[in-house]
Protein backbone atom coordinates (compact mmCIF):
# COMPACT_ATOMS: atom_id res chain seq x y z
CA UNK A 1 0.00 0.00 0.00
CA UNK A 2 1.89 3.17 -1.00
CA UNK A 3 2.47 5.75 1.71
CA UNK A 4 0.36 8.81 2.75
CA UNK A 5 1.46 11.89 1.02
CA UNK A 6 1.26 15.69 2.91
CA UNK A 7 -0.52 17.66 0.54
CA UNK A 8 0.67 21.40 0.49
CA UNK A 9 -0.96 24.21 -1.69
CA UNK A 10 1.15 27.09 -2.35
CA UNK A 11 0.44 30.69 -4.42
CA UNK A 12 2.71 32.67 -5.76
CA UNK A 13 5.41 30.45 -6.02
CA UNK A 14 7.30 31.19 -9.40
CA UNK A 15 9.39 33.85 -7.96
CA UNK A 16 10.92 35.36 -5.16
CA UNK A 17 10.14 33.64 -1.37
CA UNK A 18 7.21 31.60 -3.15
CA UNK A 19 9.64 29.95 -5.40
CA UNK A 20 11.88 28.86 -2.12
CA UNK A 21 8.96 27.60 0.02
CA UNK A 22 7.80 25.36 -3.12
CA UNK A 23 11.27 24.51 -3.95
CA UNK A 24 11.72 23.26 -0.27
CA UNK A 25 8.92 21.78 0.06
CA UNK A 26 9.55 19.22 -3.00
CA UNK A 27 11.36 16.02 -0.53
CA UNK A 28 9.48 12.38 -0.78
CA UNK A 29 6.29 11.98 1.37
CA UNK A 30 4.96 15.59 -0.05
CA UNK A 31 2.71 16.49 -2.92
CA UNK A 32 2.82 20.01 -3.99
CA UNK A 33 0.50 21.89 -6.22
CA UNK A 34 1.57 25.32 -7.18
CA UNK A 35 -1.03 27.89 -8.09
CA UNK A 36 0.66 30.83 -10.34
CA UNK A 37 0.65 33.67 -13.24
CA UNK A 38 3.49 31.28 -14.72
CA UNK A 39 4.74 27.84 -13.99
CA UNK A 40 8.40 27.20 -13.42
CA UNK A 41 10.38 25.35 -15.26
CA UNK A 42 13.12 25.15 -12.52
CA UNK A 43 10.18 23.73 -10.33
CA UNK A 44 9.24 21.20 -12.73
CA UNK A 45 13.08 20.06 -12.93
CA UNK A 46 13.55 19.96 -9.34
CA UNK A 47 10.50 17.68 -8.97
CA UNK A 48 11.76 15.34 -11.58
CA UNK A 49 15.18 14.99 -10.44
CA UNK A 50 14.40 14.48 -6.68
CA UNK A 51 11.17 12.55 -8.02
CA UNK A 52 8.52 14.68 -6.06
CA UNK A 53 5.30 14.86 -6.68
CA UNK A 54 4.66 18.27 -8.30
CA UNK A 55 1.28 20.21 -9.86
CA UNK A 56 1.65 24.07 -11.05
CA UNK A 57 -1.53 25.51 -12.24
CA UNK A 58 -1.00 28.87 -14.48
CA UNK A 59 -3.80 30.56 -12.97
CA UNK A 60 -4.82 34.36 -12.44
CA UNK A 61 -5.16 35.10 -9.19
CA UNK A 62 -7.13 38.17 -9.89
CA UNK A 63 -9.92 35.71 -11.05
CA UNK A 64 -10.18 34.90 -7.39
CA UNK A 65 -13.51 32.91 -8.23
CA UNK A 66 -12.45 31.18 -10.88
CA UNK A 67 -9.05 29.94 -8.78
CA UNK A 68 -11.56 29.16 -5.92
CA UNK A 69 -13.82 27.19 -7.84
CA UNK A 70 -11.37 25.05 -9.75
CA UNK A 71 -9.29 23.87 -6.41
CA UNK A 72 -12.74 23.17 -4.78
CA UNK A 73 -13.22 20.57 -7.70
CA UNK A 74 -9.71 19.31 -7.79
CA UNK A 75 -10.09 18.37 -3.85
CA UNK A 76 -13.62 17.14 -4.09
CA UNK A 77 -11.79 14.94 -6.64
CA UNK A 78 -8.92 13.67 -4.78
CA UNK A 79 -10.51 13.22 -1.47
CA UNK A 80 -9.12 12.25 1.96
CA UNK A 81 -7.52 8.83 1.23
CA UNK A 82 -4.15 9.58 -0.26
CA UNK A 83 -3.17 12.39 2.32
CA UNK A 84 -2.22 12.52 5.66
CA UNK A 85 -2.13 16.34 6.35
CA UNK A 86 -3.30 18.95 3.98
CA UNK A 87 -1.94 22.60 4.06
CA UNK A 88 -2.54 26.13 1.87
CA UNK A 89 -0.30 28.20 1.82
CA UNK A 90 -1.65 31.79 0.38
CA UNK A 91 1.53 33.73 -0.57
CA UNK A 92 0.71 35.25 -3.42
CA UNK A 93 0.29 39.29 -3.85
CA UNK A 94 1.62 42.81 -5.69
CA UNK A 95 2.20 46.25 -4.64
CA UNK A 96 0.40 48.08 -7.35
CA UNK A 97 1.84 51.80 -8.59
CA UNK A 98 3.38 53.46 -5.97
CA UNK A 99 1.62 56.79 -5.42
CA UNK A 100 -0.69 58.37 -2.99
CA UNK A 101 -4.29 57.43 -3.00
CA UNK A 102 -5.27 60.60 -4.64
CA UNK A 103 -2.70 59.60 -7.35
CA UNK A 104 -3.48 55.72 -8.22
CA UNK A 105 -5.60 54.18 -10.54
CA UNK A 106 -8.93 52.15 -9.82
CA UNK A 107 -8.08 49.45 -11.84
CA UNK A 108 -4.67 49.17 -10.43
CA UNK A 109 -5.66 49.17 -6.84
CA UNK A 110 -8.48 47.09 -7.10
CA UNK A 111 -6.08 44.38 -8.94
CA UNK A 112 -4.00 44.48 -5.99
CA UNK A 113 -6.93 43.92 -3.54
CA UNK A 114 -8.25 41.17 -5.66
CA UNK A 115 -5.08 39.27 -5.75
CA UNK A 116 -3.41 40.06 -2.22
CA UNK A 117 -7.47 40.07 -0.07
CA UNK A 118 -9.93 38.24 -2.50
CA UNK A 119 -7.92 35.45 -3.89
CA UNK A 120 -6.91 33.96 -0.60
CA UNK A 121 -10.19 34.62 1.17
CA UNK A 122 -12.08 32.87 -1.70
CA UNK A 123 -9.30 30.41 -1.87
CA UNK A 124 -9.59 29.43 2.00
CA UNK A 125 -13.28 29.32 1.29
CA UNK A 126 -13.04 26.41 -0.66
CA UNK A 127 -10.11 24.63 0.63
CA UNK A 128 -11.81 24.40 4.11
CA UNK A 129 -15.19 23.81 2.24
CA UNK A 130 -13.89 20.72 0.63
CA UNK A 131 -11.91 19.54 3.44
CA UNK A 132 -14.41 20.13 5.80
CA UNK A 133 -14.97 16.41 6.54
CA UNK A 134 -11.31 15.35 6.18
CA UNK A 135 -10.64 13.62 9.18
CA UNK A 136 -6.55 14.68 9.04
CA UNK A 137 -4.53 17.67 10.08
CA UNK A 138 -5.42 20.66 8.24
CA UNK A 139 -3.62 24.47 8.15
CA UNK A 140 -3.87 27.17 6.65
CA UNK A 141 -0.77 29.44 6.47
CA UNK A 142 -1.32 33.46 4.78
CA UNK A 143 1.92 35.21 4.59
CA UNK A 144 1.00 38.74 5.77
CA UNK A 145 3.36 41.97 6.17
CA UNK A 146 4.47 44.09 8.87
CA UNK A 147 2.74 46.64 6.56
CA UNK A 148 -0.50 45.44 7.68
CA UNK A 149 0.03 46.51 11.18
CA UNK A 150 1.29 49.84 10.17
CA UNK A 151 0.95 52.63 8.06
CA UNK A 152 2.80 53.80 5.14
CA UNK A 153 2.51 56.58 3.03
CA UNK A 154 1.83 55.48 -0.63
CA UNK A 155 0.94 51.88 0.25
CA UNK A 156 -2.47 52.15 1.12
CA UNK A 157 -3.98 49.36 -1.12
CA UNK A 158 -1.50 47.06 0.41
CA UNK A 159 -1.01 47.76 3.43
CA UNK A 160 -5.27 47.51 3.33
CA UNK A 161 -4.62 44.17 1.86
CA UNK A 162 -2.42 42.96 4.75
CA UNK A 163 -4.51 44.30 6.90
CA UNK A 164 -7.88 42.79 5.96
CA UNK A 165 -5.94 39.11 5.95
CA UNK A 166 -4.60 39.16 8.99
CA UNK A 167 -8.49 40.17 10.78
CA UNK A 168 -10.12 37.59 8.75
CA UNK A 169 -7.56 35.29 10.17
CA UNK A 170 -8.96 36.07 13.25
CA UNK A 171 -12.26 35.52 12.87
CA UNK A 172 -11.16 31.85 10.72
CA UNK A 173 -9.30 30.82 14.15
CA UNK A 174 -12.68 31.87 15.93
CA UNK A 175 -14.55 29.69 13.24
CA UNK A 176 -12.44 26.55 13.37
CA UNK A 177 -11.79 26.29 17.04
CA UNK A 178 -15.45 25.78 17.21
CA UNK A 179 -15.61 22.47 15.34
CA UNK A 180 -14.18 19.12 16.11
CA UNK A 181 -11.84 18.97 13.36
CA UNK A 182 -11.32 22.06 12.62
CA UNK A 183 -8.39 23.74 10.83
CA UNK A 184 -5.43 25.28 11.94
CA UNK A 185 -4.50 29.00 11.03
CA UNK A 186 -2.09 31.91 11.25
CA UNK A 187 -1.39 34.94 9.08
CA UNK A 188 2.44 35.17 9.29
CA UNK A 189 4.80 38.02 8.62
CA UNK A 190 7.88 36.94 7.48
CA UNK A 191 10.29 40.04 7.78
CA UNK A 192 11.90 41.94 5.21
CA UNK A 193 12.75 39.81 2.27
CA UNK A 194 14.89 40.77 -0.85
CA UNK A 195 12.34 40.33 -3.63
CA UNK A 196 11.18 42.29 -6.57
CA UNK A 197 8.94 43.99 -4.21
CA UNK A 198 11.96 45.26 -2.22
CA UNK A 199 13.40 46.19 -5.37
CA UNK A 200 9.95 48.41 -6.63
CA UNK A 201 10.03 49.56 -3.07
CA UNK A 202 13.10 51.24 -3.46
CA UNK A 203 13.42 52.31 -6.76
CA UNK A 204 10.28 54.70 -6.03
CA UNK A 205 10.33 58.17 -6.63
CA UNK A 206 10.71 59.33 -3.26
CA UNK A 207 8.26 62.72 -3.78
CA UNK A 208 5.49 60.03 -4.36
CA UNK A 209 7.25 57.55 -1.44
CA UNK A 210 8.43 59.20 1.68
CA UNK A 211 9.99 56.14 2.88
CA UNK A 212 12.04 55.12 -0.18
CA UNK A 213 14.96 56.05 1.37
CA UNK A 214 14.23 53.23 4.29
CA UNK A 215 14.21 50.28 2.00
CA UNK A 216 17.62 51.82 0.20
CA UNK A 217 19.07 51.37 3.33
CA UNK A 218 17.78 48.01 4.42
CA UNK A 219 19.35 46.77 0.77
CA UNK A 220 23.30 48.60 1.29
CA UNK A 221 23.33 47.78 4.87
CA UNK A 222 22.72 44.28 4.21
CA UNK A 223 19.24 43.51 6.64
CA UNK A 224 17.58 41.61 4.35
CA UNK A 225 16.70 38.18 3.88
CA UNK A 226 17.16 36.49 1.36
CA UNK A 227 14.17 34.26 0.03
CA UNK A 228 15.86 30.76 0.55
CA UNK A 229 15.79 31.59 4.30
CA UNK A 230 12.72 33.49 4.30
CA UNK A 231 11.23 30.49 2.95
CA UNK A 232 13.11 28.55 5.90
CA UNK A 233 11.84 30.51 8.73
CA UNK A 234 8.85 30.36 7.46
CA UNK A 235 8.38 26.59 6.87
CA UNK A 236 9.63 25.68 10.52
CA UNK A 237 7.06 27.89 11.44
CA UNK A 238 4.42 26.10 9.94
CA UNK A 239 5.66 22.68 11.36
CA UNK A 240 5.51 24.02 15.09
CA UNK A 241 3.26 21.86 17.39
CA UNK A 242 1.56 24.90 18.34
CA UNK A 243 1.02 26.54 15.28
CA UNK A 244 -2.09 28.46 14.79
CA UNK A 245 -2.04 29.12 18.97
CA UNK A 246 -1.27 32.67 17.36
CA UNK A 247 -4.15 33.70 14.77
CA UNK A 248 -1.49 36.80 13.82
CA UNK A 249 2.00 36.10 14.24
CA UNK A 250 5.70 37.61 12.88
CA UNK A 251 8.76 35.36 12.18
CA UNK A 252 10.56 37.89 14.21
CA UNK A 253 8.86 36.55 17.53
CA UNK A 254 11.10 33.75 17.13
């Protein structure tokens, strides 16, 4: 009888910290499906060299129903039988056009709330609602941002984004501690990490970004980390025995 696998569900994963959780996360006993804009192809050689079991979906996360709706059918599909733990991990999400509220576009910002608010909400939705009778572990893991616990100029559609996750976090604990089974959650912050976000972050023209200057200087004095152990931290945080004790948690509490 072949072994059970631990099922993990990961956005956002064909780039930056995304890239190294899914990358990491490829080791026998695991099955990971990767839910992207693009598939990678270093993914897909990783996974055939170590022989893991690897799904990437090219899927557009600012379709938030249409993402929901087809990984509700793919678990209805699969069922219970094969796994022995399933996880989703929502990672996925853009800064849209730096500029002051007054100074963005609609379509841009409400991209950015689709993808970094509506997307994981809808895609928690149906995770948990096709799970909900899986009698195994279940987590769910949203990577948040210190920018959704404070302010900053220019990054209100974000930081709103960050924001909103980590309250309906809150209430999903609430939900799930009520039932017998229920699943295990925590929207995590996992510190400053050198991505292409760090890079639009401080490339900004600072009249339209006060606190350009900031991430310069996180970048020359060397405080960032990098993705591989972002993706790290982050992982051994999601294997804690008492993970999801904290609804809202930060990396740095470590």
């Amino acid at each position: 009888m072949p072994s059970l696998q631990h099922l993990f569900i990961l956005t956002g994963a064909s780039r930056g910290m995304g890239l190294a959780m899914a990358g990491q996360l490829l080791r026998p006993g695991h099955r990971v499906l990767c839910i992207s804009r693009t598939t990678s192809v270093d993914l897909a050689h990783q996974a055939s060299a170590t022989r893991s079991l690897l799904e990437q979906w090219q899927q557009d996360l600012a379709d938030g129903p249409a993402a929901a709706q087809r990984l509700h059918t793919w678990l209805t599909e699969q069922g219970p039988a094969s796994f022995a733990s399933a996880t989703l991990v929502n990672n996925a999400g853009v800064i849209p056009t730096i500029a002051p509220l007054s100074a963005s576009e609609p379509s841009d910002l409400a991209h950015a709330l689709r993808v970094g608010l509506e997307a994981p909400l809808l895609l928690t939705a149906a995770f948990l609602g096709a799970t909900e009778h899986w009698l195994l572990p279940r987590k769910v893991l949203n990577i948040s941002s210190g920018l959704g616990r404070r302010a900053m100029a220019s990054q209100t559609a974000y930081c709103a984004a960050k924001a909103g996750m980590d309250h309906w976090t809150r209430c999903l604990a609430l939900e799930e501690a009520l039932k017998p089974h229920g699943a295990k959650v925590c929207a995590l912050a996992p510190g400053v990490v050198d991505t292409a976000m760090q890079v639009q972050l401080r490339s900004a023209d600072p009249s339209l970004f006060p606190d350009a200057p900031h991430f310069t200087t996180l970048h020359t004095a060397h405080q960032l980390t990098s993705p591989e152990d972002a993706a790290a931290r982050v992982l051994a945080w999601l294997a804690q025995p008492d993970f999801g004790e904290q609804p809202v948690a930060d990396v740095r509490q470590a």
